[in-house]
C-alpha atoms as a PDB file:
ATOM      1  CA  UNK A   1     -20.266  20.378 -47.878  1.00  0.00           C
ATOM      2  CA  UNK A   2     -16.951  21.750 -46.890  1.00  0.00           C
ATOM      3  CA  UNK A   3     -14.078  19.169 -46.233  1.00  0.00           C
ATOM      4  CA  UNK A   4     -14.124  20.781 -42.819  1.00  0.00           C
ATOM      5  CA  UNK A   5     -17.806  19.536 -42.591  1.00  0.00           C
ATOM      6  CA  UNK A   6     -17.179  15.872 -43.609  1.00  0.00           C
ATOM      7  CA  UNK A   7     -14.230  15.538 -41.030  1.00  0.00           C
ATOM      8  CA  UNK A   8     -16.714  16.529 -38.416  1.00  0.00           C
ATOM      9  CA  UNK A   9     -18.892  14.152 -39.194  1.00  0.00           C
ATOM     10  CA  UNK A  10     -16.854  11.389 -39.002  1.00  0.00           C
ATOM     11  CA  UNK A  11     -14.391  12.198 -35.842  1.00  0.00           C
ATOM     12  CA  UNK A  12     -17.547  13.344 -33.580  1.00  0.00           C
ATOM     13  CA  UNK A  13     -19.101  10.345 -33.737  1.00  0.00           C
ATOM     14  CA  UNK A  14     -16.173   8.350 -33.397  1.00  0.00           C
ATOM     15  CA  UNK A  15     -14.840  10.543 -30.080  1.00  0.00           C
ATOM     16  CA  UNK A  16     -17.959   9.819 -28.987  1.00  0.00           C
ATOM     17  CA  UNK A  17     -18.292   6.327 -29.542  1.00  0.00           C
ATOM     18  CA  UNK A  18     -14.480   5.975 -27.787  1.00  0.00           C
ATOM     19  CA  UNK A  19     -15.172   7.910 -25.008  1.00  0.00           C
ATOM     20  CA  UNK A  20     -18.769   5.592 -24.256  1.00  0.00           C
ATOM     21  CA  UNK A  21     -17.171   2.157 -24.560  1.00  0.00           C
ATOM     22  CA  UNK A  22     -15.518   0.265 -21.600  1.00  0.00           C
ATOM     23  CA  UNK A  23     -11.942   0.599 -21.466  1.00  0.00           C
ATOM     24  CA  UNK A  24     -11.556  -2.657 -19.334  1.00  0.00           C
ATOM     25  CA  UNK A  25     -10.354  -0.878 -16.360  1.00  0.00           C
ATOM     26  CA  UNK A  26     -13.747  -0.219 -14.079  1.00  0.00           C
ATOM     27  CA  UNK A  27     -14.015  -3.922 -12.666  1.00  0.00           C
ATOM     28  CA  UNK A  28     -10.818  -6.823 -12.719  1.00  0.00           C
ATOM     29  CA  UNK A  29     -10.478 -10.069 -10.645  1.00  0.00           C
ATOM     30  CA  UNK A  30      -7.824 -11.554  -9.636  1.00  0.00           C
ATOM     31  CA  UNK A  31      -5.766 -13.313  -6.592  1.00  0.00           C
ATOM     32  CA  UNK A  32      -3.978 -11.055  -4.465  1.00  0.00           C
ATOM     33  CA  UNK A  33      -1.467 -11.401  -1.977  1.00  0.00           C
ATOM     34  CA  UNK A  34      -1.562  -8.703   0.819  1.00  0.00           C
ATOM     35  CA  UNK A  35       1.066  -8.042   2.861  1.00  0.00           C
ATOM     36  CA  UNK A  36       0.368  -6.736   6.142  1.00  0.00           C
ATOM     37  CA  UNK A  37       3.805  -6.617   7.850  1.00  0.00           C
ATOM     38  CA  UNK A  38       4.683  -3.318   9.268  1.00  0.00           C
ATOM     39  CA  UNK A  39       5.691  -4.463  12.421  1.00  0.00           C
ATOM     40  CA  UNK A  40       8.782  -6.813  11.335  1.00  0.00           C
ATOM     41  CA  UNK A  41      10.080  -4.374   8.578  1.00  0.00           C
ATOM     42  CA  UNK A  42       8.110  -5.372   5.553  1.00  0.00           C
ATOM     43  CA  UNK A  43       5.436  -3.049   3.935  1.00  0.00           C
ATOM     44  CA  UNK A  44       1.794  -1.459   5.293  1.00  0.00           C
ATOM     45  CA  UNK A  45      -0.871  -3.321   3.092  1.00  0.00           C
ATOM     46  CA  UNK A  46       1.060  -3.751   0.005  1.00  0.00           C
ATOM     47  CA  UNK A  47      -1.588  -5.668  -2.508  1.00  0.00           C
ATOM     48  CA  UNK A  48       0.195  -7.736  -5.154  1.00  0.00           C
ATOM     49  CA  UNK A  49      -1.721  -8.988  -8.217  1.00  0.00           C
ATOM     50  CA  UNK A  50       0.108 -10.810 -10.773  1.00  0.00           C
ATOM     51  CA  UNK A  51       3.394  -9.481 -10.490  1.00  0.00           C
ATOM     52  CA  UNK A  52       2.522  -6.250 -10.112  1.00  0.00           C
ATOM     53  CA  UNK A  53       2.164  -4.085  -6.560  1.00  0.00           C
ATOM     54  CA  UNK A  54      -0.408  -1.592  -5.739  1.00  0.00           C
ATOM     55  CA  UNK A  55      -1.564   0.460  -3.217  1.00  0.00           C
ATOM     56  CA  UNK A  56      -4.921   0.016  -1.858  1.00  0.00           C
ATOM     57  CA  UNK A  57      -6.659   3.655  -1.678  1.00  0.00           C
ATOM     58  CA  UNK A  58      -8.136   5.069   1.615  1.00  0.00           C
ATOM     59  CA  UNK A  59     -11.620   3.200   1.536  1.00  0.00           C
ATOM     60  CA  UNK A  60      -9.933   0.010   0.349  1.00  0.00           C
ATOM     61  CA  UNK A  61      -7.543   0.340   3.083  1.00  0.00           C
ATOM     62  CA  UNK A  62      -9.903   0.576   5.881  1.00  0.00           C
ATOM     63  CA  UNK A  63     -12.078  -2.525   5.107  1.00  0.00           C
ATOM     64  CA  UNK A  64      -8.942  -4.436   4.605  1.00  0.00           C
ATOM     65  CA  UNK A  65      -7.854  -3.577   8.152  1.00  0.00           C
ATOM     66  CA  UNK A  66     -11.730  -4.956   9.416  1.00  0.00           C
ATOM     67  CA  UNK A  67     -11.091  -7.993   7.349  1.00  0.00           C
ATOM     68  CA  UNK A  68      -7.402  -9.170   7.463  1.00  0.00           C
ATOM     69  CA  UNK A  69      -5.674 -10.396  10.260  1.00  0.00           C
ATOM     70  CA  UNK A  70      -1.829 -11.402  10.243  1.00  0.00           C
ATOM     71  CA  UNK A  71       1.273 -10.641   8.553  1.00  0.00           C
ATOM     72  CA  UNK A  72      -0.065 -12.069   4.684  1.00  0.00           C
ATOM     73  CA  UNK A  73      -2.820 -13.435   2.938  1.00  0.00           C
ATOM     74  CA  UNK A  74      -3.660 -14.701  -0.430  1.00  0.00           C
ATOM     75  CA  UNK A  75      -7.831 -13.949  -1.141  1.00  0.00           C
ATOM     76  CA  UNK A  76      -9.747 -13.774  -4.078  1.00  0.00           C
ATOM     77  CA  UNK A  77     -10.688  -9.728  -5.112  1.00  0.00           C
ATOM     78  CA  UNK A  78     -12.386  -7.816  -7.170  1.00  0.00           C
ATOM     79  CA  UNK A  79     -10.194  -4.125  -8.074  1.00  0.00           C
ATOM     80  CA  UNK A  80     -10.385  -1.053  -9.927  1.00  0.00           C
ATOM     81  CA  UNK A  81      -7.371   1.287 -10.824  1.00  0.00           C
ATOM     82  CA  UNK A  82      -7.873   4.599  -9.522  1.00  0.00           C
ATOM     83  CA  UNK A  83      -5.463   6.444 -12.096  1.00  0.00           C
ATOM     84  CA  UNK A  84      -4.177   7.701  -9.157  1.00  0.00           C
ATOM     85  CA  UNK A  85      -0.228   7.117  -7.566  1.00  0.00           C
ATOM     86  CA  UNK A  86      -1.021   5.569  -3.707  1.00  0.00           C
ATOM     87  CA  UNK A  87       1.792   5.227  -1.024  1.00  0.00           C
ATOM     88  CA  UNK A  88       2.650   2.343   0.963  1.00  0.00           C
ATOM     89  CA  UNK A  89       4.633   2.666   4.120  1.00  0.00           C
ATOM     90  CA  UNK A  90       7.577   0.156   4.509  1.00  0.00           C
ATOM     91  CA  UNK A  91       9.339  -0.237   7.998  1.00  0.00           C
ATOM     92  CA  UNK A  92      12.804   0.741   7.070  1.00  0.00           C
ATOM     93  CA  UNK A  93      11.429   4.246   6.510  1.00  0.00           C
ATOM     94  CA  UNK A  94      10.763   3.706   2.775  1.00  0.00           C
ATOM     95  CA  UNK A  95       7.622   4.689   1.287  1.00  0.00           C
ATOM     96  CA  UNK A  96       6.623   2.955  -2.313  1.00  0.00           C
ATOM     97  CA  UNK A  97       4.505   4.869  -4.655  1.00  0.00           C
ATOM     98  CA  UNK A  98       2.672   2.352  -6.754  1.00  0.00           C
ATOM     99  CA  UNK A  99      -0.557   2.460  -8.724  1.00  0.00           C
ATOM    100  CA  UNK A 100      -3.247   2.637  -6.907  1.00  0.00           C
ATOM    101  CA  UNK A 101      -6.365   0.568  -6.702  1.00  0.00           C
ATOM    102  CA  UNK A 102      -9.543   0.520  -5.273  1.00  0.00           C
ATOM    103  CA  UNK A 103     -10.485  -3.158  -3.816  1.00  0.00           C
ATOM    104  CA  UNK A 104     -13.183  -5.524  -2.158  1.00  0.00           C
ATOM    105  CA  UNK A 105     -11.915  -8.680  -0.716  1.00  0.00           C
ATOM    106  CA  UNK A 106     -14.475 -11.752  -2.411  1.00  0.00           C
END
């Protein structure tokens, strides 16, 4: 067996064994404060988890709308990074572009 041979057999299984196990980022919890404040110059559904702000993608965004009512809420939510970059619409013409997630409200 070449030496070429042996390295195969050892990284194949082990790229596939790291691409079948969870990375951790299909299903979080947390508490999240939305801000839904267009109107009086704050930001279009900016979610914040921790410290950290996201953007809620285009599904996420539309429930939220059914669900929230006024300017901010604090809710319990389940979330799943996209891996994509989401925009959030602020009312003195800026536009953040933050990670963006997809969310449920619990």
């Amino acid at each position: 067996m070449t030496i070429l041979q042996k390295l195969l057999w050892v990284l194949v299984p082990a790229a596939l064994l790291g691409a079948c196990m969870d990375d951790g980022e299909s299903d979080r919890q947390g508490i999240a404060t939305i801000d839904n404040n267009l109107a009086a110059d704050g930001c279009d559904l900016k979610i914040t988890i921790g410290a950290v702000d996201y953007a809620p993608d285009a599904t996420s965004r539309s429930a939220i709308r059914a669900q929230i009512h006024g300017a901010q809420v604090t809710v319990p939510v389940h979330y799943a990074p996209t891996g994509r970059t989401g925009q959030v619409e602020c009312g003195d013409l800026r536009v953040l572009d933050l990670p963006e997630i997809s969310v449920t409200i619990d």
